[in-house]
PDB file of N, CA and C in Angstrom:
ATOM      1  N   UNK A   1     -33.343 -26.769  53.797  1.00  0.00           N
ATOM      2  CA  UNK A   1     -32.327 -26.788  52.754  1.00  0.00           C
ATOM      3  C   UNK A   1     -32.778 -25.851  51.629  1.00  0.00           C
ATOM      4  N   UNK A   2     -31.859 -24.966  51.221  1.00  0.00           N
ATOM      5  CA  UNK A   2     -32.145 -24.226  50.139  1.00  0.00           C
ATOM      6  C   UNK A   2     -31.675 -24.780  48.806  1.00  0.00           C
ATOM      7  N   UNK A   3     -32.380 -24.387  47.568  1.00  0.00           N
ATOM      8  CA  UNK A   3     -32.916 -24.708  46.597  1.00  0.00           C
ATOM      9  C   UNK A   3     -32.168 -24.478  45.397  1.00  0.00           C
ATOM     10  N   UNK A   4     -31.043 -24.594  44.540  1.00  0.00           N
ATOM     11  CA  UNK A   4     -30.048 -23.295  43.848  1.00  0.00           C
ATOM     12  C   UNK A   4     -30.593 -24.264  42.290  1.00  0.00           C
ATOM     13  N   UNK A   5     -31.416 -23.126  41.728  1.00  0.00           N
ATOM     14  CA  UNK A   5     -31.694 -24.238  40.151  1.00  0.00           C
ATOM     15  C   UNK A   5     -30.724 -23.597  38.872  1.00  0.00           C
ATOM     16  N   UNK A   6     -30.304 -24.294  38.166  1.00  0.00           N
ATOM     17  CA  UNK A   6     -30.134 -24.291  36.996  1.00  0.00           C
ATOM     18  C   UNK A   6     -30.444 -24.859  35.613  1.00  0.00           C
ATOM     19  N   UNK A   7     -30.243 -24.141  34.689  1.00  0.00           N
ATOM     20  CA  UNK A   7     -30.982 -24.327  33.451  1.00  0.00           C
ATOM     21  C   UNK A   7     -29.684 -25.188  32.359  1.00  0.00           C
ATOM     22  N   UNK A   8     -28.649 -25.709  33.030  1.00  0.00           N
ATOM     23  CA  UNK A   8     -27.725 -26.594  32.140  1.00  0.00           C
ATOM     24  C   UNK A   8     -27.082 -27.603  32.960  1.00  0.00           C
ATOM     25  N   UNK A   9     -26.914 -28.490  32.338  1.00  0.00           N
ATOM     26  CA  UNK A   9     -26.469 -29.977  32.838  1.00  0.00           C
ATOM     27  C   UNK A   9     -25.471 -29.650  33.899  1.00  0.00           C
ATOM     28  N   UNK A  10     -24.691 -28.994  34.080  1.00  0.00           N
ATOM     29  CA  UNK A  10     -23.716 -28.617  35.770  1.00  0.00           C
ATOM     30  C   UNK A  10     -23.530 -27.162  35.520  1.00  0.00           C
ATOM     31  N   UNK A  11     -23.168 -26.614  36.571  1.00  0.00           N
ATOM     32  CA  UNK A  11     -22.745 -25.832  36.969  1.00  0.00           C
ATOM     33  C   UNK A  11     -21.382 -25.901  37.682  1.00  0.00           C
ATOM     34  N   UNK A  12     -20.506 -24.579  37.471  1.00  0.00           N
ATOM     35  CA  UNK A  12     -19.138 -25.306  38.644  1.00  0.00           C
ATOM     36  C   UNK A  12     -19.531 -25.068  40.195  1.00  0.00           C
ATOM     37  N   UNK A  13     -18.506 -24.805  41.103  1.00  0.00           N
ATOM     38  CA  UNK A  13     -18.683 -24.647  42.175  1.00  0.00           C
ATOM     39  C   UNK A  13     -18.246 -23.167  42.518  1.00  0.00           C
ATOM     40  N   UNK A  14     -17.550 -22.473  41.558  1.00  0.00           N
ATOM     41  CA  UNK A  14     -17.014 -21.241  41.826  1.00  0.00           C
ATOM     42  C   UNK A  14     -18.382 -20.584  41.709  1.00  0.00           C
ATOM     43  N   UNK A  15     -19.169 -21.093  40.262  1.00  0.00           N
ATOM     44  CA  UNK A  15     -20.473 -20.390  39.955  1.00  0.00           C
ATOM     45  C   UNK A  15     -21.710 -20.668  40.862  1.00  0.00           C
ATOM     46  N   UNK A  16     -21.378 -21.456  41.067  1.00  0.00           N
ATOM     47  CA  UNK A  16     -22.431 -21.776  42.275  1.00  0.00           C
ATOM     48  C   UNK A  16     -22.587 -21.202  43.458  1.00  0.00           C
ATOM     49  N   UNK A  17     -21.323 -20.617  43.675  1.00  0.00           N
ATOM     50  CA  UNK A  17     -20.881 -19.967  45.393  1.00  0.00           C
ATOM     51  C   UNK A  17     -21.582 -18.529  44.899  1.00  0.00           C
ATOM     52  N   UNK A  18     -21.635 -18.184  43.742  1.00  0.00           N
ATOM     53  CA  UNK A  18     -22.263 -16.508  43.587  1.00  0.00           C
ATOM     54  C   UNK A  18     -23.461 -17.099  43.280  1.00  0.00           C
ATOM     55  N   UNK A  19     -24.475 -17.986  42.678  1.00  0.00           N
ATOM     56  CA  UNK A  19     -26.057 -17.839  42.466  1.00  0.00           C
ATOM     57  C   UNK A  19     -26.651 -18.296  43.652  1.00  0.00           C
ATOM     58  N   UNK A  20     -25.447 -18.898  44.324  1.00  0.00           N
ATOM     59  CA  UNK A  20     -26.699 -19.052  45.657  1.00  0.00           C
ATOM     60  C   UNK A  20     -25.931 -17.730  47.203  1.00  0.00           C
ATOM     61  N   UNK A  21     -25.855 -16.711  46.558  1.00  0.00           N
ATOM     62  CA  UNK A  21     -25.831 -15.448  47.393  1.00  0.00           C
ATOM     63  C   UNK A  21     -23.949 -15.692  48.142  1.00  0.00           C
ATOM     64  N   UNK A  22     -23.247 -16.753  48.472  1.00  0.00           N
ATOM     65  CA  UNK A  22     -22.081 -17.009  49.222  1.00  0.00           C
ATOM     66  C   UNK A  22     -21.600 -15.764  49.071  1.00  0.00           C
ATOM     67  N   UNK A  23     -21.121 -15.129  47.684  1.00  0.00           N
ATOM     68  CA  UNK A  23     -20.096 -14.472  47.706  1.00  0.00           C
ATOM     69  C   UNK A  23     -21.331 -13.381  46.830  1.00  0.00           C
ATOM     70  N   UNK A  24     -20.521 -12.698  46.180  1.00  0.00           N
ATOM     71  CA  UNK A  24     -20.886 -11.228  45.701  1.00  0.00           C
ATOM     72  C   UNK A  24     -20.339 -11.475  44.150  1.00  0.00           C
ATOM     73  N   UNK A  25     -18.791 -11.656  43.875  1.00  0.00           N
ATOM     74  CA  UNK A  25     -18.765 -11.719  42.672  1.00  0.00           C
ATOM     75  C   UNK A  25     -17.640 -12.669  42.550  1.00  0.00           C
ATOM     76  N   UNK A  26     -17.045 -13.748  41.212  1.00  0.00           N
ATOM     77  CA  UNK A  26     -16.604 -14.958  41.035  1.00  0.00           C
ATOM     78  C   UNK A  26     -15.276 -15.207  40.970  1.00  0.00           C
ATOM     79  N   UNK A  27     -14.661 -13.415  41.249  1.00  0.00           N
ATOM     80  CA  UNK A  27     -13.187 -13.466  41.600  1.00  0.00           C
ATOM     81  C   UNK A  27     -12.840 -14.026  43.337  1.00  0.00           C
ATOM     82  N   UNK A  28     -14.087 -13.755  43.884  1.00  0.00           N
ATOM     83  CA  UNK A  28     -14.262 -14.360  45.039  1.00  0.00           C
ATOM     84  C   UNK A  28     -14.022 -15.468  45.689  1.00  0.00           C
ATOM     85  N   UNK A  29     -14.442 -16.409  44.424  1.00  0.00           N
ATOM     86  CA  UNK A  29     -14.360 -18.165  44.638  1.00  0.00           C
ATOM     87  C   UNK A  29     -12.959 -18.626  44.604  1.00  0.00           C
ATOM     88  N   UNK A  30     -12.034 -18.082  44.150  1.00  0.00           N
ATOM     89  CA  UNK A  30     -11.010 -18.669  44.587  1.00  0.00           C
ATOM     90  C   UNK A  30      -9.856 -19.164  46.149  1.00  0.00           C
ATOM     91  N   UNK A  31     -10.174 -17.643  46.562  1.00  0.00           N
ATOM     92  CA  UNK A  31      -9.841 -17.369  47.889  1.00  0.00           C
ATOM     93  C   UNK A  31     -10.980 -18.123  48.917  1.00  0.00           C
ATOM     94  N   UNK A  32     -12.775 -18.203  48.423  1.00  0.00           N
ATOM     95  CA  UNK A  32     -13.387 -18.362  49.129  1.00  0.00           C
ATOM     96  C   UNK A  32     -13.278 -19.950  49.381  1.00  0.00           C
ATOM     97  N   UNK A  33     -12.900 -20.478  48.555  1.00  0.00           N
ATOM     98  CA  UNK A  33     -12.846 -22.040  48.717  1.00  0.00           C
ATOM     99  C   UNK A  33     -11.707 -22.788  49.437  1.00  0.00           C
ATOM    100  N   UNK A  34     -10.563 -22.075  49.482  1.00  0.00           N
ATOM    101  CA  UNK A  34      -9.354 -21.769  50.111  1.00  0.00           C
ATOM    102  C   UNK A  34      -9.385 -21.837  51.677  1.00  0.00           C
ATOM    103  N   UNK A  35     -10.590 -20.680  52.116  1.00  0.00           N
ATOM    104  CA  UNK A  35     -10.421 -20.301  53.343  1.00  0.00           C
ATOM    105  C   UNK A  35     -11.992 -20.683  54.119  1.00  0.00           C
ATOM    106  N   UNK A  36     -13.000 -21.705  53.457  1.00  0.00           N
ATOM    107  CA  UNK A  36     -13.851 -22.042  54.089  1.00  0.00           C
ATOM    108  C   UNK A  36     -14.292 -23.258  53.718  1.00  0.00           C
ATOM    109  N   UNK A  37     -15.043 -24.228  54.651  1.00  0.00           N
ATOM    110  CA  UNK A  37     -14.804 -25.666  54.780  1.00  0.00           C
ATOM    111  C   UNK A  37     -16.273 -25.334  53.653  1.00  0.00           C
ATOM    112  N   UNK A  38     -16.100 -26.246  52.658  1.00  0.00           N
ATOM    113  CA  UNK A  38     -17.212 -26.699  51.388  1.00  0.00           C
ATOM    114  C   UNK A  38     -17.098 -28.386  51.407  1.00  0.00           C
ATOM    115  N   UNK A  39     -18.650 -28.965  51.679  1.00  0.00           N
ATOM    116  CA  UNK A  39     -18.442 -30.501  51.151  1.00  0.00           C
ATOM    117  C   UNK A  39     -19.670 -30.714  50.095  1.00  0.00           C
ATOM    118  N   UNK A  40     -19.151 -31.657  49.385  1.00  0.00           N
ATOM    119  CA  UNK A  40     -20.117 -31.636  48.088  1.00  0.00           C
ATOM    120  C   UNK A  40     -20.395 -33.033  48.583  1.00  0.00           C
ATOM    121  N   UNK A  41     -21.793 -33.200  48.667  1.00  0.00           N
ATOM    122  CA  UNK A  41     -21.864 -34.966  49.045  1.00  0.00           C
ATOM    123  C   UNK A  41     -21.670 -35.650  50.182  1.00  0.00           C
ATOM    124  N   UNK A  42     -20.846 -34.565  51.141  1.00  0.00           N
ATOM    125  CA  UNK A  42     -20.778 -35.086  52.370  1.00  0.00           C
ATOM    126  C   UNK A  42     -18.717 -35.256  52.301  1.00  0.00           C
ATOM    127  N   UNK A  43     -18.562 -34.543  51.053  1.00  0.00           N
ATOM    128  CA  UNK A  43     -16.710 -35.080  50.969  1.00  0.00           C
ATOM    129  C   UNK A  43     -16.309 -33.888  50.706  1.00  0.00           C
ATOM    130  N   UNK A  44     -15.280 -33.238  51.602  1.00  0.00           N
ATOM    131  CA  UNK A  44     -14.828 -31.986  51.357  1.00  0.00           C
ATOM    132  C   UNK A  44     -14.043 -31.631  50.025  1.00  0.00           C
ATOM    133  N   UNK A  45     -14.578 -30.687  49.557  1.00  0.00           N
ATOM    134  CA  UNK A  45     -13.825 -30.087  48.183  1.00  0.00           C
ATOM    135  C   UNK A  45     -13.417 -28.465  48.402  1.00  0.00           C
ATOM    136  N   UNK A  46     -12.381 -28.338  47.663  1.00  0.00           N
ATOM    137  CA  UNK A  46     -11.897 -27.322  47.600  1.00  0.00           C
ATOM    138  C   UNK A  46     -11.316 -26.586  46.218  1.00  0.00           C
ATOM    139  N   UNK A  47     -11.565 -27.035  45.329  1.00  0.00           N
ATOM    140  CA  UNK A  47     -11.515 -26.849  43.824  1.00  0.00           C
ATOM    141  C   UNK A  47     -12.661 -26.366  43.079  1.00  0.00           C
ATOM    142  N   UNK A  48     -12.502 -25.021  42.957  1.00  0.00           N
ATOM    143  CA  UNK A  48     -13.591 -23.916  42.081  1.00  0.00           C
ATOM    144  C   UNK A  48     -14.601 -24.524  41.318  1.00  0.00           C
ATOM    145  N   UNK A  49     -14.031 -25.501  39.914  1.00  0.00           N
ATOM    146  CA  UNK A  49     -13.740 -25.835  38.889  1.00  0.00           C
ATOM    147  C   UNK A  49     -14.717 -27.018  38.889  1.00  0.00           C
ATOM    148  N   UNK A  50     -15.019 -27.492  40.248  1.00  0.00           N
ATOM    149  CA  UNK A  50     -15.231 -29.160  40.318  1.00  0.00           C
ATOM    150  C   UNK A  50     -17.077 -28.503  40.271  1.00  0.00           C
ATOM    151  N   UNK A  51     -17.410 -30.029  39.279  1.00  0.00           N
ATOM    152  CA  UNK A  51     -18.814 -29.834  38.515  1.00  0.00           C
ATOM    153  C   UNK A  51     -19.581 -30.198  39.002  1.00  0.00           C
ATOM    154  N   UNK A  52     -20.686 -29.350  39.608  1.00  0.00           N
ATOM    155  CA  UNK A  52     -21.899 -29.652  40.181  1.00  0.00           C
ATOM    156  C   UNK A  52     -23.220 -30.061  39.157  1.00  0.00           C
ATOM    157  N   UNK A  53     -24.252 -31.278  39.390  1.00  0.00           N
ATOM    158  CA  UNK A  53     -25.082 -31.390  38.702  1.00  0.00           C
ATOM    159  C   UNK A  53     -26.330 -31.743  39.519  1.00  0.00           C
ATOM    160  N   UNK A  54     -27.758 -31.654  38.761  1.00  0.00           N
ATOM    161  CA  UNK A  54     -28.997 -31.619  40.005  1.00  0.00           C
ATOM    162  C   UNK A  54     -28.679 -32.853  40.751  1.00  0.00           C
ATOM    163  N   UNK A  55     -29.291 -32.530  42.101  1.00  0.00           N
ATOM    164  CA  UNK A  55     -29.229 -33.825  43.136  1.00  0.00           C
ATOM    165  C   UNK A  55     -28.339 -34.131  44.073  1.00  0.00           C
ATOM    166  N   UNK A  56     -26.960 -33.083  43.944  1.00  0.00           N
ATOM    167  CA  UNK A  56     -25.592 -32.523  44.590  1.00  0.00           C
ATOM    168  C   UNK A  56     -26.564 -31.382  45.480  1.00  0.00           C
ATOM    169  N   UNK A  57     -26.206 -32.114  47.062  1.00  0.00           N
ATOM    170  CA  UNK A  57     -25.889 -31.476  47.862  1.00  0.00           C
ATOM    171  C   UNK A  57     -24.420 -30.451  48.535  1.00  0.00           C
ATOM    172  N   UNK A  58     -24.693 -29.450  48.714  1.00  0.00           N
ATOM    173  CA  UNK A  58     -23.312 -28.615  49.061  1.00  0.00           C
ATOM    174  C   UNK A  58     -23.766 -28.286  50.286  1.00  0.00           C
ATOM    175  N   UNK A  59     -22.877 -28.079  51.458  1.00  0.00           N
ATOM    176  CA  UNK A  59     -22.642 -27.423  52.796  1.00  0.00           C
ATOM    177  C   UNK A  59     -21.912 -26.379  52.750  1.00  0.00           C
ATOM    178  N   UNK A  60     -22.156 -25.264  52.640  1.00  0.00           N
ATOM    179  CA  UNK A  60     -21.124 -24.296  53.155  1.00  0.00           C
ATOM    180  C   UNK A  60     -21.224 -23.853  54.565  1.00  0.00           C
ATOM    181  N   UNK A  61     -19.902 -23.790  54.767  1.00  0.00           N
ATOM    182  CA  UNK A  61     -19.792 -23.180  56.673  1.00  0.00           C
ATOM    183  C   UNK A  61     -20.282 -22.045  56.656  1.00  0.00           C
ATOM    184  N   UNK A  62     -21.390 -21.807  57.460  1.00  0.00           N
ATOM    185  CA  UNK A  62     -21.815 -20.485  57.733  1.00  0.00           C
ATOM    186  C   UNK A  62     -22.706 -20.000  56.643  1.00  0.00           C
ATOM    187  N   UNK A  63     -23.275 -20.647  55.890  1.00  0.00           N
ATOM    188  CA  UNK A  63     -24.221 -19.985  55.139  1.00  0.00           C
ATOM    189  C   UNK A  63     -25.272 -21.398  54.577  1.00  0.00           C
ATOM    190  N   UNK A  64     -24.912 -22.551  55.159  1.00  0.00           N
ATOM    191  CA  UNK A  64     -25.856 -23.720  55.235  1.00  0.00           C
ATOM    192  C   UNK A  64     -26.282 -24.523  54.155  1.00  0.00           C
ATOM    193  N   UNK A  65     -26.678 -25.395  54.170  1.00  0.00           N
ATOM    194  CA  UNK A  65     -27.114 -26.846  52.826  1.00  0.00           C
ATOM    195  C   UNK A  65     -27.606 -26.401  51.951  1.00  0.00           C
ATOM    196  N   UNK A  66     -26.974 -26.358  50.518  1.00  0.00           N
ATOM    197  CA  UNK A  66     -27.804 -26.403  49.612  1.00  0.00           C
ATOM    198  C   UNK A  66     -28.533 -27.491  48.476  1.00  0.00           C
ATOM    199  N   UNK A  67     -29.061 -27.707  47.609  1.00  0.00           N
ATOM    200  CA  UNK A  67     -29.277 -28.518  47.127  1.00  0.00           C
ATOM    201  C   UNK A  67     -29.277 -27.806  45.310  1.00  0.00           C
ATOM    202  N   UNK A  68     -28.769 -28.469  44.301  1.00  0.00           N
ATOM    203  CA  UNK A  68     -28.643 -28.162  42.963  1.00  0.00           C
ATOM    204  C   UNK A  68     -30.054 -29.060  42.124  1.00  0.00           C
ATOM    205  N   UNK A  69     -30.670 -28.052  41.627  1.00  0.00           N
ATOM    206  CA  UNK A  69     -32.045 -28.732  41.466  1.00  0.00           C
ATOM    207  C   UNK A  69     -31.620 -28.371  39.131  1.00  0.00           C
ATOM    208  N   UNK A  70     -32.587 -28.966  38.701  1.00  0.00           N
ATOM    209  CA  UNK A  70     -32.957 -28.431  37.233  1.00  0.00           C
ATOM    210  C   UNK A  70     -33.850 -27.712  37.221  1.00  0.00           C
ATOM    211  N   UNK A  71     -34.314 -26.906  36.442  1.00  0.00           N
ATOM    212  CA  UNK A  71     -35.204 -26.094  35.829  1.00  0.00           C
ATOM    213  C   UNK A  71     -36.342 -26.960  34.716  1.00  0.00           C
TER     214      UNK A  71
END
């Protein structure tokens, strides 16, 4: 499982899909969440917007488990 840290109480999920390499840049996340299976927790989400904090696991299809750690 890879490791994605941040230095503030959440992060979203749009921002999250670019620091842990998914996409390239954050106009991306809209379409990307749209058109590929994301579960936060084990419960599929599909909303950019929705707030990730340390200890949130994410799955993305095709690019594998991550985990949201603190700094």
């Amino acid at each position: 499982m890879k490791q994605v840290v941040i230095n503030t109480a959440y992060i979203t999920l749009g921002q999250f899909l670019k620091l842990s390499d998914c996409i390239s840049t954050g106009g991306q996340a809209k379409f990307f969440v749209v058109e590929t299976k994301i579960e936060v927790n084990g419960q599929a989400e599909n909303r950019r917007g929705r707030k990730l904090v340390p200890q949130d696991i994410v799955k993305v299809e095709g690019f594998g488990q991550f985990e949201v750690i603190s700094s």
